[in-house]
Protein backbone atom coordinates (compact mmCIF):
# COMPACT_ATOMS: atom_id res chain seq x y z
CA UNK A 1 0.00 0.00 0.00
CA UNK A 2 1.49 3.64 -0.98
CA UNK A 3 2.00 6.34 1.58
CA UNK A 4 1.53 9.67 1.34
CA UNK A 5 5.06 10.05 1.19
CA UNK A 6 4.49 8.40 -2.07
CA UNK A 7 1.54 10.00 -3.19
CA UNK A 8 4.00 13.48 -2.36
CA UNK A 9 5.70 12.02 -5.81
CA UNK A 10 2.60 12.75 -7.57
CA UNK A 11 1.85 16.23 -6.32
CA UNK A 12 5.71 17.01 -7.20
CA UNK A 13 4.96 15.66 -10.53
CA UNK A 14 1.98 18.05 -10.54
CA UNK A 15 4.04 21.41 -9.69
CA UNK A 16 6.20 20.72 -12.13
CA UNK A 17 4.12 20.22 -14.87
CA UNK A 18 1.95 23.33 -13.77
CA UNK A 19 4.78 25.67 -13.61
CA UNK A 20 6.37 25.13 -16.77
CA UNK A 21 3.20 25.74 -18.41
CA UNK A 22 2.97 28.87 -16.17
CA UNK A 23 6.61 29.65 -17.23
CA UNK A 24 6.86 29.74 -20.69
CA UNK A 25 4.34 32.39 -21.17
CA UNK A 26 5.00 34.42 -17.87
CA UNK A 27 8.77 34.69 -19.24
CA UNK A 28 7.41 35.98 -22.76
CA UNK A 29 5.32 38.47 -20.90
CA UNK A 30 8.05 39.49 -19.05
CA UNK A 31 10.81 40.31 -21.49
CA UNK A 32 8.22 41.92 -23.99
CA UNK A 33 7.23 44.17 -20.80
CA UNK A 34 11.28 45.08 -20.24
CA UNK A 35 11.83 45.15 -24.19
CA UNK A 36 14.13 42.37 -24.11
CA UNK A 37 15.03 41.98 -27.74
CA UNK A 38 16.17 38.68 -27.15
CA UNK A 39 12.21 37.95 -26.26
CA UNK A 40 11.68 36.84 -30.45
CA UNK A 41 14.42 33.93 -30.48
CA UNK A 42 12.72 32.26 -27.62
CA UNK A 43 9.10 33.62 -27.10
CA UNK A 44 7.46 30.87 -29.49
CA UNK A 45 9.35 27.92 -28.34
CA UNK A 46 8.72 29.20 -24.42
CA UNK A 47 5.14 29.60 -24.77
CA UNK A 48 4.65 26.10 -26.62
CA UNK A 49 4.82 24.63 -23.23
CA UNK A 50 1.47 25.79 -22.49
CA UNK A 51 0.19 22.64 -24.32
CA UNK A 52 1.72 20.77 -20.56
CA UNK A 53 -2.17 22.91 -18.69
CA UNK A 54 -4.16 19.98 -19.82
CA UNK A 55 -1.69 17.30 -18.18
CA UNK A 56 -1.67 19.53 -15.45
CA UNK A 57 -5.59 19.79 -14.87
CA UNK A 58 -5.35 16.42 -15.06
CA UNK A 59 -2.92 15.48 -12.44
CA UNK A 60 -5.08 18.31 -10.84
CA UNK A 61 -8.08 16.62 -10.37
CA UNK A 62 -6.71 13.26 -9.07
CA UNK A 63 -5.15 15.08 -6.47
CA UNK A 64 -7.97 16.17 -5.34
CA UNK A 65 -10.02 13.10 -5.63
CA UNK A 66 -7.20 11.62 -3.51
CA UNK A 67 -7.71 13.41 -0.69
CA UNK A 68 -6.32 12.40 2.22
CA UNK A 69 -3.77 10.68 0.38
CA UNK A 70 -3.13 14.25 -1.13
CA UNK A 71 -3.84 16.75 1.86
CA UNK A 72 -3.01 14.90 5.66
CA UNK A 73 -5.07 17.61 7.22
CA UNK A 74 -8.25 16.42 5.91
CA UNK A 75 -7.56 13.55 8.78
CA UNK A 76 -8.19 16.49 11.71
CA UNK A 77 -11.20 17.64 9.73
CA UNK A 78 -14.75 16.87 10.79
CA UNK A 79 -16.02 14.71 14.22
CA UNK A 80 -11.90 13.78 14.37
CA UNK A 81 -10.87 17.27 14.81
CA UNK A 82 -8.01 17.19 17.21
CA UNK A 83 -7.56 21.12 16.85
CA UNK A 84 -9.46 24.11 15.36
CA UNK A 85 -8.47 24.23 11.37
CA UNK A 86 -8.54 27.38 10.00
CA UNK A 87 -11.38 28.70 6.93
CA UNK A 88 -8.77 27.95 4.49
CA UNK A 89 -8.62 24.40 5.28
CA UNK A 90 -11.85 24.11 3.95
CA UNK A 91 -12.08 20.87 1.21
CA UNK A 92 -14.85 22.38 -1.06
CA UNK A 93 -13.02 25.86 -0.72
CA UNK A 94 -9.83 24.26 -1.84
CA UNK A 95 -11.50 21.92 -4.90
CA UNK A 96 -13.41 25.15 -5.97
CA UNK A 97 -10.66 27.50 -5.92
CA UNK A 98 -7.71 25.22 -7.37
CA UNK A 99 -10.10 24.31 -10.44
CA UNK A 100 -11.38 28.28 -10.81
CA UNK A 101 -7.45 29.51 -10.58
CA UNK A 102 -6.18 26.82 -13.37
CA UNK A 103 -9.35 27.64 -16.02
CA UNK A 104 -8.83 31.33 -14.84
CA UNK A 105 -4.67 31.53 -15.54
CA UNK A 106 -5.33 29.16 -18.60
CA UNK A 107 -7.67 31.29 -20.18
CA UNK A 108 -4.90 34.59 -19.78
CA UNK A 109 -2.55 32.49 -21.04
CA UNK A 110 -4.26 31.27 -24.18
CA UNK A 111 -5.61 35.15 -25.04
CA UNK A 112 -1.78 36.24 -24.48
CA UNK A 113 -0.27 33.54 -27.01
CA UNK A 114 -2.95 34.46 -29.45
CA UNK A 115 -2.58 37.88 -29.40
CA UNK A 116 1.09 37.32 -29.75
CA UNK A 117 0.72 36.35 -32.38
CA UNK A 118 -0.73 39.40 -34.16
CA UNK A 119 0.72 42.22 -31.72
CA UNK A 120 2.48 43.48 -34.60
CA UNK A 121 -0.33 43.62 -36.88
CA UNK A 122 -1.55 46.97 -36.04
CA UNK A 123 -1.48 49.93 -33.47
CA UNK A 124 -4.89 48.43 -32.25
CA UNK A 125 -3.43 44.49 -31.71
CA UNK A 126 -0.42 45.86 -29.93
CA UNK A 127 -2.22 47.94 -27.54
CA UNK A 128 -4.44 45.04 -26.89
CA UNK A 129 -1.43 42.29 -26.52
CA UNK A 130 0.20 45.14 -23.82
CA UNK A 131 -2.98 44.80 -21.64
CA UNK A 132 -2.87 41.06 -21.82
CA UNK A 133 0.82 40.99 -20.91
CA UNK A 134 0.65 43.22 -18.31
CA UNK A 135 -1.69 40.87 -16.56
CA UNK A 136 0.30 37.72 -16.78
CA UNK A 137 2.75 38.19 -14.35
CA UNK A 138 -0.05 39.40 -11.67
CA UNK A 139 -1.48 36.06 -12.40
CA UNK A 140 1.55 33.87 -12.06
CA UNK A 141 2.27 35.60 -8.70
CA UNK A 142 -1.04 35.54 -7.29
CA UNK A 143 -1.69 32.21 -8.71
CA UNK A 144 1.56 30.78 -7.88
CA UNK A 145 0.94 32.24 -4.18
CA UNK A 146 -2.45 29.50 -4.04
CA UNK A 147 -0.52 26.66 -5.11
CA UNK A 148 2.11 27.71 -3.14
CA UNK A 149 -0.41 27.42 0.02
CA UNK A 150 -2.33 24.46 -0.66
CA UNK A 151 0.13 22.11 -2.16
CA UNK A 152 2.74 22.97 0.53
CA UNK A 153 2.83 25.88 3.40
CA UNK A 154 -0.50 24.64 4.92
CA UNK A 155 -0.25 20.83 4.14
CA UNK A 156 0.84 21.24 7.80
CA UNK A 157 -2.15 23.73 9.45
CA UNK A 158 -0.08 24.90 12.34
CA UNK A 159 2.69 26.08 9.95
CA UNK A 160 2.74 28.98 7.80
CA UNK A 161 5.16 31.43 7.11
CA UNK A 162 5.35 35.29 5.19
CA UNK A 163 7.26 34.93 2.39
CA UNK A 164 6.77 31.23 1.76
CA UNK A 165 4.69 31.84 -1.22
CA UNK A 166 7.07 34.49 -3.26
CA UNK A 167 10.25 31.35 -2.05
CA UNK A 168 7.53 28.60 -3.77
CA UNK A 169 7.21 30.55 -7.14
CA UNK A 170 10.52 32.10 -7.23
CA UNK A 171 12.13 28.49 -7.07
CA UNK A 172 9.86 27.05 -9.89
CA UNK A 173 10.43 29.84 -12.41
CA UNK A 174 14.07 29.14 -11.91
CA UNK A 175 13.41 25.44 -12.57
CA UNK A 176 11.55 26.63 -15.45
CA UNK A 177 14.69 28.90 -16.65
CA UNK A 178 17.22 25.81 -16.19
CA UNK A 179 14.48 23.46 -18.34
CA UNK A 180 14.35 26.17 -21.17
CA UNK A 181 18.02 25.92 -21.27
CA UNK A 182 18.16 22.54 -21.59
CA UNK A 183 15.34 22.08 -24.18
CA UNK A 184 16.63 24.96 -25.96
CA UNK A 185 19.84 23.06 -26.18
CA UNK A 186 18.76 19.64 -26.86
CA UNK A 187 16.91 21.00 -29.71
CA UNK A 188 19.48 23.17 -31.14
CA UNK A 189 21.71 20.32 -30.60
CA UNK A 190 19.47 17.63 -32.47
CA UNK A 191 18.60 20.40 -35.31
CA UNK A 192 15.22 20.06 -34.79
CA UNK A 193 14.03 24.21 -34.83
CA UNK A 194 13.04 25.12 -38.37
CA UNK A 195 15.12 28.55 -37.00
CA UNK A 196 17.51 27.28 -34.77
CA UNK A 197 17.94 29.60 -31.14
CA UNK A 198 21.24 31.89 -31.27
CA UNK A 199 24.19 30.66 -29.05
CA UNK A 200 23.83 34.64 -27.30
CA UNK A 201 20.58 33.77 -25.77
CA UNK A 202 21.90 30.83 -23.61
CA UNK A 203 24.37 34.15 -21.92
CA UNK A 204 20.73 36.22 -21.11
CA UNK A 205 19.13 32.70 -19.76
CA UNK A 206 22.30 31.94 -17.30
CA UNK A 207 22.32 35.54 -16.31
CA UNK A 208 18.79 35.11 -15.38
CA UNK A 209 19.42 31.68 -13.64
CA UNK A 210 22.19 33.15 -11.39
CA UNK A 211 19.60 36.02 -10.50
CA UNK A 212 17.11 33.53 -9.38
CA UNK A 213 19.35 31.67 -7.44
CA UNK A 214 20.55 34.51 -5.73
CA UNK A 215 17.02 35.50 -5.13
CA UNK A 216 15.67 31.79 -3.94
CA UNK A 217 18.72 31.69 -1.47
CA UNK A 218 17.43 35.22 -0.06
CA UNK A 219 13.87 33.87 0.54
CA UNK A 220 14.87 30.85 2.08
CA UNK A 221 17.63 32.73 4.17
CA UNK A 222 14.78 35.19 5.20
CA UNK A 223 12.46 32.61 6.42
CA UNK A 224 14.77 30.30 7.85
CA UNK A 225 16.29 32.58 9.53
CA UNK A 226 12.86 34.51 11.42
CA UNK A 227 12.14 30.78 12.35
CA UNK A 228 15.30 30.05 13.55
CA UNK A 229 15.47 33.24 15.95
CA UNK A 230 11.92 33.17 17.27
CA UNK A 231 12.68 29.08 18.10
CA UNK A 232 8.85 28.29 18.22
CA UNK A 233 8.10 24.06 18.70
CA UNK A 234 5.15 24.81 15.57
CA UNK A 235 7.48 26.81 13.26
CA UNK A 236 10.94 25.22 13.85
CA UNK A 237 9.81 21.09 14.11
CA UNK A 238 8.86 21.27 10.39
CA UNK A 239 12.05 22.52 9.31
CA UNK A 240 14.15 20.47 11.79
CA UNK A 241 11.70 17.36 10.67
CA UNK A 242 13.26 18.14 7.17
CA UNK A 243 16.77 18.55 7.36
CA UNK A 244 17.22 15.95 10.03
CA UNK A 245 16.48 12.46 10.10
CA UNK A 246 14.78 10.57 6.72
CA UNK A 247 15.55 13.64 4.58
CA UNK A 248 18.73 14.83 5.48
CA UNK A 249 20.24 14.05 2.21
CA UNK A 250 18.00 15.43 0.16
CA UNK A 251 17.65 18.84 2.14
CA UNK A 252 21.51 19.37 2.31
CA UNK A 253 21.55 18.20 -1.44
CA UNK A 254 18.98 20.88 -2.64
CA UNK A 255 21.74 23.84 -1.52
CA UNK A 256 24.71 22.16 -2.89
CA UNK A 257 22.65 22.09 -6.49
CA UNK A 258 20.57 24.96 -6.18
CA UNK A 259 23.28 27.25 -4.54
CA UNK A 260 26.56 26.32 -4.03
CA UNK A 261 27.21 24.55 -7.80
CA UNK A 262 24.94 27.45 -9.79
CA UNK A 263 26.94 30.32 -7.73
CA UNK A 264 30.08 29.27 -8.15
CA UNK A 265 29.57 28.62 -11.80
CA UNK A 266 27.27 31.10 -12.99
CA UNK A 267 29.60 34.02 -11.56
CA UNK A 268 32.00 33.74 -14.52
CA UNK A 269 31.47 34.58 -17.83
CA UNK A 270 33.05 31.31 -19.36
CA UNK A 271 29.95 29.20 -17.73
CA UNK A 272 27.46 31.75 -18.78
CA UNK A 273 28.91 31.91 -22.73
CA UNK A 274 29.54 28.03 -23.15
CA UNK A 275 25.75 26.01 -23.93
CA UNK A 276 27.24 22.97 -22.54
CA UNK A 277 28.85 24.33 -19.31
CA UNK A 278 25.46 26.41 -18.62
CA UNK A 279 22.94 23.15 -19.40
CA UNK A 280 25.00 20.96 -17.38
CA UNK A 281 24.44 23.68 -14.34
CA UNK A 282 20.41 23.90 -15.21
CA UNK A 283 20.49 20.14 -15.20
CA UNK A 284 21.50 20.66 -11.30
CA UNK A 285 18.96 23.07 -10.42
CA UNK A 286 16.27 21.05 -12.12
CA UNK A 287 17.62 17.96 -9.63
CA UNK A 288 17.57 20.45 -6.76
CA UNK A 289 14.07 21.85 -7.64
CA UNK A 290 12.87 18.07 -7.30
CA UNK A 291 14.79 17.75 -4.09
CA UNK A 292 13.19 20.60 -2.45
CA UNK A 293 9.69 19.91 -3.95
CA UNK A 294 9.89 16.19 -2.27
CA UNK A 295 11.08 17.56 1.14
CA UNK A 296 8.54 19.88 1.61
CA UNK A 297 5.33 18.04 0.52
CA UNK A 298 6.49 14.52 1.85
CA UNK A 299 8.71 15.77 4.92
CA UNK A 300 5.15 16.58 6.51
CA UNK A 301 4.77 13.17 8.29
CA UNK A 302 8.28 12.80 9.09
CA UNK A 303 9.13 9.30 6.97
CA UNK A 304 9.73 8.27 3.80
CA UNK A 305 7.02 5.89 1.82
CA UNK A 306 7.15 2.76 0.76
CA UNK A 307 8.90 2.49 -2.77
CA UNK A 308 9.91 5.94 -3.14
CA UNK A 309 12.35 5.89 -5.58
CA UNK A 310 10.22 3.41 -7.79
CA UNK A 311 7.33 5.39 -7.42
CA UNK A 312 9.50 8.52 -8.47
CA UNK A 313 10.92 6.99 -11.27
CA UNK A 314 8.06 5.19 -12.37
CA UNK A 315 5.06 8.10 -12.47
CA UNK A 316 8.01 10.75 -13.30
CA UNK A 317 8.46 8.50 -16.26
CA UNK A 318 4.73 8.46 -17.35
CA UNK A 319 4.13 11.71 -16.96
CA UNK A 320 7.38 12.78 -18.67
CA UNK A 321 6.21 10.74 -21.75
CA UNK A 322 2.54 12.48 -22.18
CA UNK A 323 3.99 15.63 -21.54
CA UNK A 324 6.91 15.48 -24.28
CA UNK A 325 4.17 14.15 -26.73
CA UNK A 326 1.86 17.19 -25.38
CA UNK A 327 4.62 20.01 -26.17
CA UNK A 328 5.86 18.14 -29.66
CA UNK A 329 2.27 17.83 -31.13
CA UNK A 330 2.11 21.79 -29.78
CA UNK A 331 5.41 22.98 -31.67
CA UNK A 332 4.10 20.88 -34.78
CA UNK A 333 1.09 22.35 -35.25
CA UNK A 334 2.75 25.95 -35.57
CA UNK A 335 5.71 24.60 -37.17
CA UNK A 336 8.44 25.36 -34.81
CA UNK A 337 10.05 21.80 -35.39
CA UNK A 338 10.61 20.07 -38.74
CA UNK A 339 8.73 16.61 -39.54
């Protein structure tokens, strides 16, 4: 019988998925915001992934048909209730508002990739695509903020914390920046772009990773460290729970990829200017995104599941596979890829 350790593998799964669907159009919106001019070599293939929302609605709803196996607090719910929950730990409230939020962001992202698409067709289309672009990234963070909440912060309803939210999002869209690297690599790589990316871009993309991991290690930092000086038992067992004990190796692993091997890299130019050297780094963060995914969803109950690594590799695999079909059917269809 799986744990929810195990079922943790699933919800990781889920995150992932979500956010580099959120990704590849929030980073469009983004650098057409800042006038990046870099923003046409990349924009297309970036916002291709959001092809990944309906594999993410999907892994969605059996979450939440899972419940308890997805959400532990649903245990202290009801006649059981060991302790007062809070209104947010409310199941309806959570099915209603996780389903609302991903139509709700879908539906911005789809008007923003098809007005893309004809923002430089007249004064009129570009003024529209502005307004749409302009609203992505408030959806992303307050979006981002939800999932940040109900998938993590409050799986454990005596925890919360400030800036836990803006850590959550922060980290994924640096996963997503390392992945975009990678894929933007791979492709160039296998000659698969009808117009292949420039080399130049991969310097803007490792610029932008070493920003993000200087700004992850500042939220965690932050948070860590207002736990660690007001030493309260509810605050400070969840973190000790995670970087002692079952999940020691994992915690202590997520710094040395996320920080210590993208900082000491990423600060010299060489790294930045050589595709291989700067995927090989991205690779690392991706590894260290999972890491820190796992320890936070599954270090809840304190123990590891049953078959954790098989369930990992096994439903990482699966969803992997629908989601590469997903994006290459996507990238087909408007004839970014030959064949």
């Amino acid at each position: 019988m799986f744990s929810y350790s195990n079922w943790s593998v699933l919800t990781v799964n889920f995150l992932v998925v979500l956010y580099l669907a959120l990704g590849g159009v929030t980073l469009s919106a983004v650098l057409y915001l800042v006038g990046a001019r870099w923003r046409y070599e990349v924009r297309q293939v970036a916002s291709s992934l959001f092809a990944l929302f309906p594999l993410a609605f999907v892994l969605l709803i059996v979450l939440l048909v899972n419940g308890e196996s997805t959400f532990p607090w649903l245990k202290e719910t009801g006649e059981h209730a060991h302790h007062h929950m809070p209104a947010w730990h409310n199941y309806t409230f959570l099915v209603a508002r996780e389903i609302l939020g991903m139509l709700v962001v879908m539906a911005i992202h789809w008007v923003f990739i098809q007005r893309q698409a004809v923002s430089e067709r007249s004064a009129e289309d570009a003024a529209r695509f502005h307004v749409i672009a302009c609203a992505v990234p408030y959806a992303y963070v307050l979006y981002g903020t939800m999932v940040a909440w109900d998938f993590e912060m409050t799986m454990l309803p005596s925890w919360e914390s400030a800036i836990y939210g803006m850590q959550h999002f922060v980290s994924n869209f640096g996963m997503f920046l390392s992945f975009l690297v990678i894929w933007i690599f791979a492709l160039n790589s296998c000659k698969k772009l009808v117009r292949p990316v420039e080399t130049y871009v991969y310097n803007y993309l490792a610029q932008m990773l070493f920003a993000f991991t200087l700004l992850w290690v500042y939220t965690f930092f932050a948070q860590y460290l207002t736990i660690w000086y007001g030493n309260l038992p509810p605050e400070r067992d969840r973190m000790v729970g995670m970087q002692d004990g079952d999940y020691t190796f994992i915690f202590w692993g997520m710094f040395v990829l996320k920080l210590v091997i993208p900082f000491s890299t990423l600060a010299f130019p060489f790294t930045r200017h050589n595709p291989k050297a700067t995927a090989a780094v991205a690779t690392c963060i991706i590894i260290g995104t999972l890491f820190e995914r796992y320890v936070w969803i599954a270090g809840v109950n304190g123990g590891v599941g049953t078959y954790p690594i098989l369930a990992a590799i096994v439903v990482s695999g699966v969803v992997a596979v629908i989601g590469f079909f997903l994006v290459r059917m996507r990238m087909q269809s408007t004839q970014l890829i030959k064949g």
